[in-house]
Protein backbone atom coordinates (compact mmCIF):
# COMPACT_ATOMS: atom_id res chain seq x y z
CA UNK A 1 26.01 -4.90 24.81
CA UNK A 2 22.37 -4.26 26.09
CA UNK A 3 20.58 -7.46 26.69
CA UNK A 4 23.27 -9.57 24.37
CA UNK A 5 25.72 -11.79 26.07
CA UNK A 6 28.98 -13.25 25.23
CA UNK A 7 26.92 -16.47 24.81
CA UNK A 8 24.00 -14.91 23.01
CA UNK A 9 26.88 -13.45 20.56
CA UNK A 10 28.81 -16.53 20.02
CA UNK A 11 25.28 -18.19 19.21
CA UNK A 12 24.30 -15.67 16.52
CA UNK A 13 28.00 -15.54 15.36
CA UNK A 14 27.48 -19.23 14.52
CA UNK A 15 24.31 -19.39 12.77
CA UNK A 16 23.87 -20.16 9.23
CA UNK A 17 21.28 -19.32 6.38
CA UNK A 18 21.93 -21.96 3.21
CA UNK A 19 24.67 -23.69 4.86
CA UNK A 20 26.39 -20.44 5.03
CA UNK A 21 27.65 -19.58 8.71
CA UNK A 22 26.59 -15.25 8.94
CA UNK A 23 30.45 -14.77 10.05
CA UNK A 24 31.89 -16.24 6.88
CA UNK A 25 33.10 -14.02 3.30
CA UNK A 26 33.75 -15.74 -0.06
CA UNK A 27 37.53 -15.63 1.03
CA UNK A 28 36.81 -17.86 4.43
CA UNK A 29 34.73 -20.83 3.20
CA UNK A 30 35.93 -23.70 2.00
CA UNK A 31 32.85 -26.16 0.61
CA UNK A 32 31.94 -25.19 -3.12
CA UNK A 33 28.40 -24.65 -1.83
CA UNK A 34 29.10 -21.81 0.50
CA UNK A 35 30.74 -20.19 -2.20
CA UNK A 36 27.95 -20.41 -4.92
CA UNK A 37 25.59 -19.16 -1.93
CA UNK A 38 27.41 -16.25 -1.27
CA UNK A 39 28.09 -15.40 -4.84
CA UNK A 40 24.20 -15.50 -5.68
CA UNK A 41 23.65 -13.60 -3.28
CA UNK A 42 26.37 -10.71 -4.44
CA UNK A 43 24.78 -11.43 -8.29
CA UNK A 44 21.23 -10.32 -6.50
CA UNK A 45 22.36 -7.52 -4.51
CA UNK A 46 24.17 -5.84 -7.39
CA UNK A 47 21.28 -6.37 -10.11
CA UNK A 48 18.40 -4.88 -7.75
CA UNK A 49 20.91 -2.03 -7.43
CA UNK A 50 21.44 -1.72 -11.15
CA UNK A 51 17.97 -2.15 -12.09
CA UNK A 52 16.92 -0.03 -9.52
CA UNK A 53 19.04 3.09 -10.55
CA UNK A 54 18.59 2.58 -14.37
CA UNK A 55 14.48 3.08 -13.72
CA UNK A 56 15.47 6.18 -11.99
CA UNK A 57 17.53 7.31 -14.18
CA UNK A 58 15.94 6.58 -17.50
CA UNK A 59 12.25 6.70 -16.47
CA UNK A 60 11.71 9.06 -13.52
CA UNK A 61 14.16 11.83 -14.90
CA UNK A 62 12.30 14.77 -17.07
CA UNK A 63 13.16 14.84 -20.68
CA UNK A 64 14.48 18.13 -20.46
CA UNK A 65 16.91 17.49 -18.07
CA UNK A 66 18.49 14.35 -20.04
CA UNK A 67 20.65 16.49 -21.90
CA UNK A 68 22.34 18.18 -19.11
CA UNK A 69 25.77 17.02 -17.87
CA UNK A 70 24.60 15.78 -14.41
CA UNK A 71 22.56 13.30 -16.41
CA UNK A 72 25.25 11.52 -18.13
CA UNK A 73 27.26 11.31 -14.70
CA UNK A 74 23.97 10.16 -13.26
CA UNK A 75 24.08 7.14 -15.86
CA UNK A 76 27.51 6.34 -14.67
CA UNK A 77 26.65 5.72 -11.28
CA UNK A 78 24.19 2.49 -12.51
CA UNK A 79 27.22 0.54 -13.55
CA UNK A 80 29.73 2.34 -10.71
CA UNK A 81 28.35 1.14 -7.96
CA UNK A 82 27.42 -2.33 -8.76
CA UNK A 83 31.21 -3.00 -10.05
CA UNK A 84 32.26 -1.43 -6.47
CA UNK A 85 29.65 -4.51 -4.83
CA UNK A 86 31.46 -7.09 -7.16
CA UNK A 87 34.53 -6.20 -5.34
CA UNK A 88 33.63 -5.52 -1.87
CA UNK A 89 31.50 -8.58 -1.68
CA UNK A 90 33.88 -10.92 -1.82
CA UNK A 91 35.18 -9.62 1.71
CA UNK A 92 32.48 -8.88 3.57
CA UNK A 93 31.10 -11.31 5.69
CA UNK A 94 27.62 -13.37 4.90
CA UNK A 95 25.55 -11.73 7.44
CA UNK A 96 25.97 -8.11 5.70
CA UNK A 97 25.47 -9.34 2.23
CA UNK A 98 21.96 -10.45 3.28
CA UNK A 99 21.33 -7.35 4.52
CA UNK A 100 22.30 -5.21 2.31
CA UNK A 101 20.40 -7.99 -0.56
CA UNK A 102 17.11 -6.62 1.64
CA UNK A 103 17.98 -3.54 1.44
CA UNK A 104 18.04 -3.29 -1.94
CA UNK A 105 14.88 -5.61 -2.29
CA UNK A 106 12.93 -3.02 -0.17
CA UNK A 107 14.36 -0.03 -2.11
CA UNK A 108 13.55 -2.02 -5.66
CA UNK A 109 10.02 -2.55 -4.18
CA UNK A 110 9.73 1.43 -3.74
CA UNK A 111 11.04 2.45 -6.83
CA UNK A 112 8.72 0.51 -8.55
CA UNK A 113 5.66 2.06 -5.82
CA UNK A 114 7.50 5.38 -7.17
CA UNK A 115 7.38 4.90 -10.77
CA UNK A 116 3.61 3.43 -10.56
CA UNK A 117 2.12 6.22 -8.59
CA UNK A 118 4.68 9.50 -8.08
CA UNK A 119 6.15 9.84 -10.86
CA UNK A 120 8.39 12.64 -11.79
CA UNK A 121 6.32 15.48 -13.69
CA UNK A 122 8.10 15.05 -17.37
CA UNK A 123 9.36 12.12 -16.98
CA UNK A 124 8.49 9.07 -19.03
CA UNK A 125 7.37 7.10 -16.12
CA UNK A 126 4.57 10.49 -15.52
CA UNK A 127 4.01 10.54 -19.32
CA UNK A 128 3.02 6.75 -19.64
CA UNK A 129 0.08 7.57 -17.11
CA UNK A 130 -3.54 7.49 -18.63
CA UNK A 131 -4.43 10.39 -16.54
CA UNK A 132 -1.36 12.55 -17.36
CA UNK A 133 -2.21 15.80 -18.29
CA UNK A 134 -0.41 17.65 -21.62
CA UNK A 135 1.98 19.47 -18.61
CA UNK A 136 3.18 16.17 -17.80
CA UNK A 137 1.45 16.59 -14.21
CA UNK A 138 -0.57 13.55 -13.19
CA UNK A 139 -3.54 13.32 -10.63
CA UNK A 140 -6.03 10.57 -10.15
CA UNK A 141 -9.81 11.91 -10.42
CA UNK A 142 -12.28 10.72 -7.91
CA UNK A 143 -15.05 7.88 -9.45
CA UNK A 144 -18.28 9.51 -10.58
CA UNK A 145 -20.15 7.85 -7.88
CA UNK A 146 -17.70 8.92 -4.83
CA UNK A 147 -20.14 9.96 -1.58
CA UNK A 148 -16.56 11.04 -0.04
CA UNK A 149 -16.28 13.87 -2.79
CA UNK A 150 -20.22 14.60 -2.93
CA UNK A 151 -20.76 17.59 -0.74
CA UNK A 152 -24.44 16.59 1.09
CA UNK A 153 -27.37 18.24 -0.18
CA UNK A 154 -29.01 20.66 2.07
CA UNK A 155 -32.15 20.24 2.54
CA UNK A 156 -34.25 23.89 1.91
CA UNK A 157 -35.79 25.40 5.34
CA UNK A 158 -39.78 25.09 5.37
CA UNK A 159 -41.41 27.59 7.17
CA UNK A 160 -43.76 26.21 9.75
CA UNK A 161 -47.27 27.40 10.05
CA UNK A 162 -47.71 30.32 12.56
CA UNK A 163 -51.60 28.71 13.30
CA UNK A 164 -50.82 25.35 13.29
CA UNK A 165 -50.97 25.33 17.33
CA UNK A 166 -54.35 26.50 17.26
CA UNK A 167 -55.90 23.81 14.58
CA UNK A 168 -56.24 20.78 16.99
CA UNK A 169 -56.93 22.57 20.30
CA UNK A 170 -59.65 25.29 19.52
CA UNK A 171 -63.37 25.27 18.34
CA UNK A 172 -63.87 26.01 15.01
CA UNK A 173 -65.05 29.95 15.88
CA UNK A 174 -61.95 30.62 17.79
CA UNK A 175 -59.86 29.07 15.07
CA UNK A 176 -61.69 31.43 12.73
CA UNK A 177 -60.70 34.34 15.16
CA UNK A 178 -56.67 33.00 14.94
CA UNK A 179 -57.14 33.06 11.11
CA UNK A 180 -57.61 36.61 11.13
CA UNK A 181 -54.90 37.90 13.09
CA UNK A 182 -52.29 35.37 11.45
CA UNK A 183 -49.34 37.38 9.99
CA UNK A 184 -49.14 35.53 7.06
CA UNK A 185 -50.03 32.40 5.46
CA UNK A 186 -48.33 28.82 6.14
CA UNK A 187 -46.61 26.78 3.70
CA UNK A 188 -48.78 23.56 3.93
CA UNK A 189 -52.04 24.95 3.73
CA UNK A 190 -52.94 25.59 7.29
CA UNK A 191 -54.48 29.40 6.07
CA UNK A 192 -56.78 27.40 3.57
CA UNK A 193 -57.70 25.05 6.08
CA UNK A 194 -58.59 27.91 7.93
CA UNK A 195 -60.68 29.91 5.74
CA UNK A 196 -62.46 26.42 4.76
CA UNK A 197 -63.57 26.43 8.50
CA UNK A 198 -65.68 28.90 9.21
């Protein structure tokens, strides 16, 4: 199978974690140990699945729809599926109870990511938001002093002086002559510079 070998297999086959080979269910092991290990691990798996479908149930579901029919089979399925791990975890091996104990870490992790950020608009998890709004929609306003959400300040166009060329590069008579025929007068003062000149 790809790069594993009948060696590499038998090698992984026979690992342990906790003094548990990965290959052995509750049924299979002998030592008391190996079967406390295992059944922590089946107590953990089905709690992070219980706790993790109760706070979706009961805290991401709008209040309006509690009082529908799906709801109430919804609620069912929190203690359904943990009393279907009680029994199926006795004869599974070792190796898939840790993984599926991950799994539900990981997906316990995300519910609460869920709960704390996206919650359900409605919902009790969305109403217990300080930023919640009265239609139960939440949003998180940007800080007063945000540059990302401050659109840059233009700064206004200044006209330049139409004589300005002639200031530093003419006598004073021919900037006299320029002053006259300028169309109109600067913004910094070159026209009363000008005028001061002759």
């Amino acid at each position: 199978m790809s790069g594993i070998d009948r060696v590499m297999a038998g090698d992984i086959e026979s690992s342990s974690i906790f003094g548990v080979r990965i290959a052995d269910s509750f049924g299979t092991v002998v030592s008391p140990q190996s079967h406390v290990v295992i059944g922590v691990a089946v107590a953990l798996m089905c709690l992070m699945l219980f706790a993790m479908q109760w706070l979706l149930i009961h805290r991401n579901t709008p209040k309006d729809a509690m009082d529908s029919p799906q709801f109430r089979t919804q609620k069912l399925t929190a203690f359904v599926f943990p009393a279907i791990y009680v029994v199926s975890g006795g004869t599974l091996p070792f190796g898939v109870l840790l993984y599926w104990l991950t799994n539900n870490l990981w997906n316990f992790g995300q519910t609460l990511c869920q709960l704390r950020w996206f919650p359900a608009p409605g919902s009790e998890a969305g109403s217990a938001r300080p930023n919640a709004t009265m239609s139960g929609r939440t949003g998180t306003a940007p800080p007063p002093d945000c540059r990302l959400w401050k659109k840059s300040a233009r700064r206004p166009r200044v006209r330049r002086p139409t004589c300005a060329a002639s200031v530093k590069s003419r006598s004073p008579a021919a900037i006299a002559d320029s002053a006259r025929t300028c169309s109109s007068p600067s913004v910094d003062g070159t026209w009363e510079r000008l005028r001061g000149m002759r």
